[in-house]
N, C-alpha and C. Protein backbone atom coordinates (compact mmCIF):
# COMPACT_ATOMS: atom_id res chain seq x y z
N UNK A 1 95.26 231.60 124.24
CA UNK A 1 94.60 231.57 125.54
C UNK A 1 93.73 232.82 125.73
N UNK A 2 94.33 234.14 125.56
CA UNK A 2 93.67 235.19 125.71
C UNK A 2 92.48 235.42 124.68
N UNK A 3 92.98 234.76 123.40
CA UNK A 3 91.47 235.05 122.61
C UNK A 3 90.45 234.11 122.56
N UNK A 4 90.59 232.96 123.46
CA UNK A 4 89.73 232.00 123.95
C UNK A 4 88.97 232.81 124.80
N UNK A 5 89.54 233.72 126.09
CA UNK A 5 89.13 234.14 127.08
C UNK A 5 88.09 234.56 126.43
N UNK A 6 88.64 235.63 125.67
CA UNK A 6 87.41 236.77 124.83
C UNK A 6 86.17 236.32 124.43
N UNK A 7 86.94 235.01 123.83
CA UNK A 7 85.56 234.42 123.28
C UNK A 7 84.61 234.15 124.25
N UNK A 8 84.60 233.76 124.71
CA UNK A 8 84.31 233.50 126.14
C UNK A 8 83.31 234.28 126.68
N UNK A 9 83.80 235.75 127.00
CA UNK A 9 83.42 236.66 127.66
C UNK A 9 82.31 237.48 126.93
N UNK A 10 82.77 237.65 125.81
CA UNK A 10 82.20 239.02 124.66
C UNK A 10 80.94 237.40 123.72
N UNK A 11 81.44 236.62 123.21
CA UNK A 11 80.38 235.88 122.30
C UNK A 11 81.08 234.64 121.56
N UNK A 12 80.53 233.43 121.70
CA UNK A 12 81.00 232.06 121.04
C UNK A 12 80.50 232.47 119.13
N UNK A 13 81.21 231.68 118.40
CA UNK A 13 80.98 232.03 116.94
C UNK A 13 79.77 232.09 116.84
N UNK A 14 79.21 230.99 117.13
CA UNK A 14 77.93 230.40 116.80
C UNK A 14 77.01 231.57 117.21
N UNK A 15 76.86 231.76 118.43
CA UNK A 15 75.77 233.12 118.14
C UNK A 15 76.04 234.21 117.48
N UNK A 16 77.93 234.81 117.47
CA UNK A 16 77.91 236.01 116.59
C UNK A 16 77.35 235.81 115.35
N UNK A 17 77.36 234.69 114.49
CA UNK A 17 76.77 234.56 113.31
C UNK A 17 75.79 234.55 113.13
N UNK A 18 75.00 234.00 114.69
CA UNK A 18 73.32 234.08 114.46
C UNK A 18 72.95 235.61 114.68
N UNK A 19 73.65 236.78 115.31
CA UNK A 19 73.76 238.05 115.09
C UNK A 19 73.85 238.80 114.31
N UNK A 20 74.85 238.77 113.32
CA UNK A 20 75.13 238.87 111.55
C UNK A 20 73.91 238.58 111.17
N UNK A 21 73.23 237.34 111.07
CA UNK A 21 71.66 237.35 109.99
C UNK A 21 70.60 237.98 111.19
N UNK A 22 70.54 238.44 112.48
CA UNK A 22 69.29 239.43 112.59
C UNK A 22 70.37 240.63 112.21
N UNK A 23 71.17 241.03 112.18
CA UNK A 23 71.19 242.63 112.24
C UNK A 23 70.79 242.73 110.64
N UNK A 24 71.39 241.85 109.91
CA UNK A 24 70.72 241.67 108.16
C UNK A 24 69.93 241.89 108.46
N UNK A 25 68.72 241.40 108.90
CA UNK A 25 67.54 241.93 109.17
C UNK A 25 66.49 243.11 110.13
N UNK A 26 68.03 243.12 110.74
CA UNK A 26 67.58 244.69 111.34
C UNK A 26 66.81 245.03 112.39
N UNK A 27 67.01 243.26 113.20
CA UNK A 27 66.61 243.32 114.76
C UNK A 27 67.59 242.78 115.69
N UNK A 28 68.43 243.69 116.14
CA UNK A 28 69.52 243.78 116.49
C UNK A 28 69.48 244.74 117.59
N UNK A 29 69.53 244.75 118.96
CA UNK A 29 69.85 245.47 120.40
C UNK A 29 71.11 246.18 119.94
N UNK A 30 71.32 247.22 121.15
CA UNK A 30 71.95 247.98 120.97
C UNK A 30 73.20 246.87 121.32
N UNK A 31 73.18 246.40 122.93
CA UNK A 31 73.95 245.70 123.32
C UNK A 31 74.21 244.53 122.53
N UNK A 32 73.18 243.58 121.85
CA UNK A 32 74.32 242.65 120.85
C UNK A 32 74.77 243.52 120.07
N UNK A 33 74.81 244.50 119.82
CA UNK A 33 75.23 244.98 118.31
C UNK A 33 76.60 245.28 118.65
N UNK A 34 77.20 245.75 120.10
CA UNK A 34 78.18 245.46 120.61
C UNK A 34 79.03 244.46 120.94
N UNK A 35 77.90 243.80 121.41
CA UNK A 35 79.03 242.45 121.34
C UNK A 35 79.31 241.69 120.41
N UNK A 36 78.50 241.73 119.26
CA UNK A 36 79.26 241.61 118.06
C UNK A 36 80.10 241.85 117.43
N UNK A 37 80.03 243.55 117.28
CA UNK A 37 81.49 244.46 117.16
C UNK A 37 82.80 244.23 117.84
N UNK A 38 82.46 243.80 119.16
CA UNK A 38 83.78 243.31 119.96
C UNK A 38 84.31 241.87 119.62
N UNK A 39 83.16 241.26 119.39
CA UNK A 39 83.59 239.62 118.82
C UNK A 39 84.33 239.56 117.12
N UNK A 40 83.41 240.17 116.41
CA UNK A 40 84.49 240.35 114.93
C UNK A 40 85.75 241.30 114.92
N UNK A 41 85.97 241.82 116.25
CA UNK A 41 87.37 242.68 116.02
C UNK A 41 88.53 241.76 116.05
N UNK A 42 87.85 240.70 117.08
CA UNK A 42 89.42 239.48 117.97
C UNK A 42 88.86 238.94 116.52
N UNK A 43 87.71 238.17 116.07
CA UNK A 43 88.00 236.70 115.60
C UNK A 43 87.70 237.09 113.91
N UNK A 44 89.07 236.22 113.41
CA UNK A 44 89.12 236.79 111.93
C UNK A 44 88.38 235.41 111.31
N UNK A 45 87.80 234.73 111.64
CA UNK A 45 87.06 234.07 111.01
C UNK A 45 85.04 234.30 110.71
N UNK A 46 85.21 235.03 112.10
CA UNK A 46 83.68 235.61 112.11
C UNK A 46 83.61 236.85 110.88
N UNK A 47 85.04 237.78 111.16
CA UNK A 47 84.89 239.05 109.91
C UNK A 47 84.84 238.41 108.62
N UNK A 48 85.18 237.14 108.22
CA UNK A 48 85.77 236.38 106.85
C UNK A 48 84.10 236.45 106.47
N UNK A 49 83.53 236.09 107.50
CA UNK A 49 81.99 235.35 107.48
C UNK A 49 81.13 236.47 107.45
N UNK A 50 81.27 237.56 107.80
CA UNK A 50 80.78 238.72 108.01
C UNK A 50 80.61 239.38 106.44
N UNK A 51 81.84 239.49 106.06
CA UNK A 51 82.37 239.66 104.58
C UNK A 51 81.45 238.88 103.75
N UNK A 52 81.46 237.90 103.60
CA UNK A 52 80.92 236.94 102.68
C UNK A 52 79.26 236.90 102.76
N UNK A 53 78.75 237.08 104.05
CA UNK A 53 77.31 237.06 104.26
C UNK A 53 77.09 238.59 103.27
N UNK A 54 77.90 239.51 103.84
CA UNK A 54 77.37 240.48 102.83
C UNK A 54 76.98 240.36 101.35
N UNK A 55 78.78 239.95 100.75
CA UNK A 55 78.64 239.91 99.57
C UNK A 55 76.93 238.96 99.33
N UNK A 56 76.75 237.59 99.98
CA UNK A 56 75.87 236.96 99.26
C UNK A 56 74.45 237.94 99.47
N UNK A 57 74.34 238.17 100.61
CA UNK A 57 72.68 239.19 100.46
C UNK A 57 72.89 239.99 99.37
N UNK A 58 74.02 241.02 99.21
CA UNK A 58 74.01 242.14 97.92
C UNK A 58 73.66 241.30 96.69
N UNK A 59 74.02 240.12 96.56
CA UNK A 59 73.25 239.34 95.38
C UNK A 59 72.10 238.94 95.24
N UNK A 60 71.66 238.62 96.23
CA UNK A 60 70.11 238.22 96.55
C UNK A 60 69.39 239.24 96.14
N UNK A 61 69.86 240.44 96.81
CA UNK A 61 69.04 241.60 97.24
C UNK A 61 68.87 241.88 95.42
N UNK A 62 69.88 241.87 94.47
CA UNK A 62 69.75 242.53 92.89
C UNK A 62 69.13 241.57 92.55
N UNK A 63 69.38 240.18 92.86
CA UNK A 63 68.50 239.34 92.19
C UNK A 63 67.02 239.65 92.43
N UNK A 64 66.62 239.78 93.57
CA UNK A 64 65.01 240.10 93.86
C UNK A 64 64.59 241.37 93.13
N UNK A 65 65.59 242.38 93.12
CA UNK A 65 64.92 243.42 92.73
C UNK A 65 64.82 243.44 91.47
N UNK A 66 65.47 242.98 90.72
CA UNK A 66 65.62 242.55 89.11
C UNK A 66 63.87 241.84 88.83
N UNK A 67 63.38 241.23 89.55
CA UNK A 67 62.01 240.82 89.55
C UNK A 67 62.20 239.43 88.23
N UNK A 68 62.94 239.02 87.98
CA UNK A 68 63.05 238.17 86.82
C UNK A 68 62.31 236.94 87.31
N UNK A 69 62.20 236.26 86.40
CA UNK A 69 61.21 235.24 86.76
C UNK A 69 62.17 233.77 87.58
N UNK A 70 63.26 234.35 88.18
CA UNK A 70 63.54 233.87 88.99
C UNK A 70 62.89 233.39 90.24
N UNK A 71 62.65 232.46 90.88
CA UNK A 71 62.10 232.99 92.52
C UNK A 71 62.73 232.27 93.35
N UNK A 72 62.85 233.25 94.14
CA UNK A 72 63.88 232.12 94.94
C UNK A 72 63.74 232.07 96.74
N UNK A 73 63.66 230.55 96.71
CA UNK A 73 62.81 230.33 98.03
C UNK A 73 63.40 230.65 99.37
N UNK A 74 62.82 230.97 100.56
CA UNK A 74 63.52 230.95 101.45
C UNK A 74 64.08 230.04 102.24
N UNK A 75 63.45 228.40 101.86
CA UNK A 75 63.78 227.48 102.35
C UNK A 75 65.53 227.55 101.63
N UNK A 76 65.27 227.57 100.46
CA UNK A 76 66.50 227.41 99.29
C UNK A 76 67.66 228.13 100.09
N UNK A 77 67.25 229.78 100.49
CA UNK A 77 68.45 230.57 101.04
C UNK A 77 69.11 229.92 102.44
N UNK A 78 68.15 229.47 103.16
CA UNK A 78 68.54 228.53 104.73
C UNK A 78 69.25 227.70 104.13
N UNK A 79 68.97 226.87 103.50
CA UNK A 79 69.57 225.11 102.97
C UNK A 79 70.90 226.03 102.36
N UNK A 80 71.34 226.72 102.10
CA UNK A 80 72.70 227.09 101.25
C UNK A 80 73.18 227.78 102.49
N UNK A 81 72.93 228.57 103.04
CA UNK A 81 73.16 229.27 104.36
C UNK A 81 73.96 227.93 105.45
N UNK A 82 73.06 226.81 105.69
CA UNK A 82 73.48 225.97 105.99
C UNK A 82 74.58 224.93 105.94
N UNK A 83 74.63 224.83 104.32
CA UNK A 83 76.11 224.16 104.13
C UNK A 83 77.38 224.91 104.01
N UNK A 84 76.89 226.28 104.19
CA UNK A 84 77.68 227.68 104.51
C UNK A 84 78.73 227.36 105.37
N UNK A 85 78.01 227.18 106.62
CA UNK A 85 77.81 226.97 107.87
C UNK A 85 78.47 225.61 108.18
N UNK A 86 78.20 224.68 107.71
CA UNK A 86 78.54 223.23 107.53
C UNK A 86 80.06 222.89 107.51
N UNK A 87 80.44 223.63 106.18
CA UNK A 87 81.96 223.47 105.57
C UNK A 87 82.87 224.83 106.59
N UNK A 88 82.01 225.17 107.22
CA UNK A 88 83.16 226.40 108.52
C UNK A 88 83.08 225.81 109.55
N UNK A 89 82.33 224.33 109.22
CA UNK A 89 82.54 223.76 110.51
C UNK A 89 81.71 224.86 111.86
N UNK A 90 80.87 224.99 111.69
CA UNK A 90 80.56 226.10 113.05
C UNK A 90 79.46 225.24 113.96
């Protein structure tokens, strides 16, 4: 009940996660950046997600910089992002 409240009050999953990919990108308010912080402290499924978004950018990020004749689209990263998203049910 009480960590419903929270949710509630501080941020529903669904936007903390849409928070997680701007602060990745590094347009992020002071104030969401808080209420994010307060939302991944209660909900251990947003930190699980938090965790994992990292790990996958740190791969992206070597893959791009590696410059290999890889390329890899941004539609490609949404569409995987998506079934991310899909199978957490969010």
């Amino acid at each position: 009940m009480l960590r419903k409240l929270i949710h509630i009050l501080f941020l529903p999953c669904s936007t903390a996660t849409m928070l997680m990919e701007k602060r990745n990108a590094g347009a992020i308010s002071p104030k969401e950046d808080w209420q994010l912080s307060m939302h991944i402290k209660i909900c251990k499924w947003c930190r699980a997600y938090e965790k994992k978004l990292k790990i996958l950018d740190d791969i992206l990020k070597r893959k791009l910089s590696h410059k290999e004749n890889t390329e890899i689209n941004t539609t490609e990263i949404q569409e995987f992002k998506n079934k991310v998203l899909k199978k957490l049910d969010l």
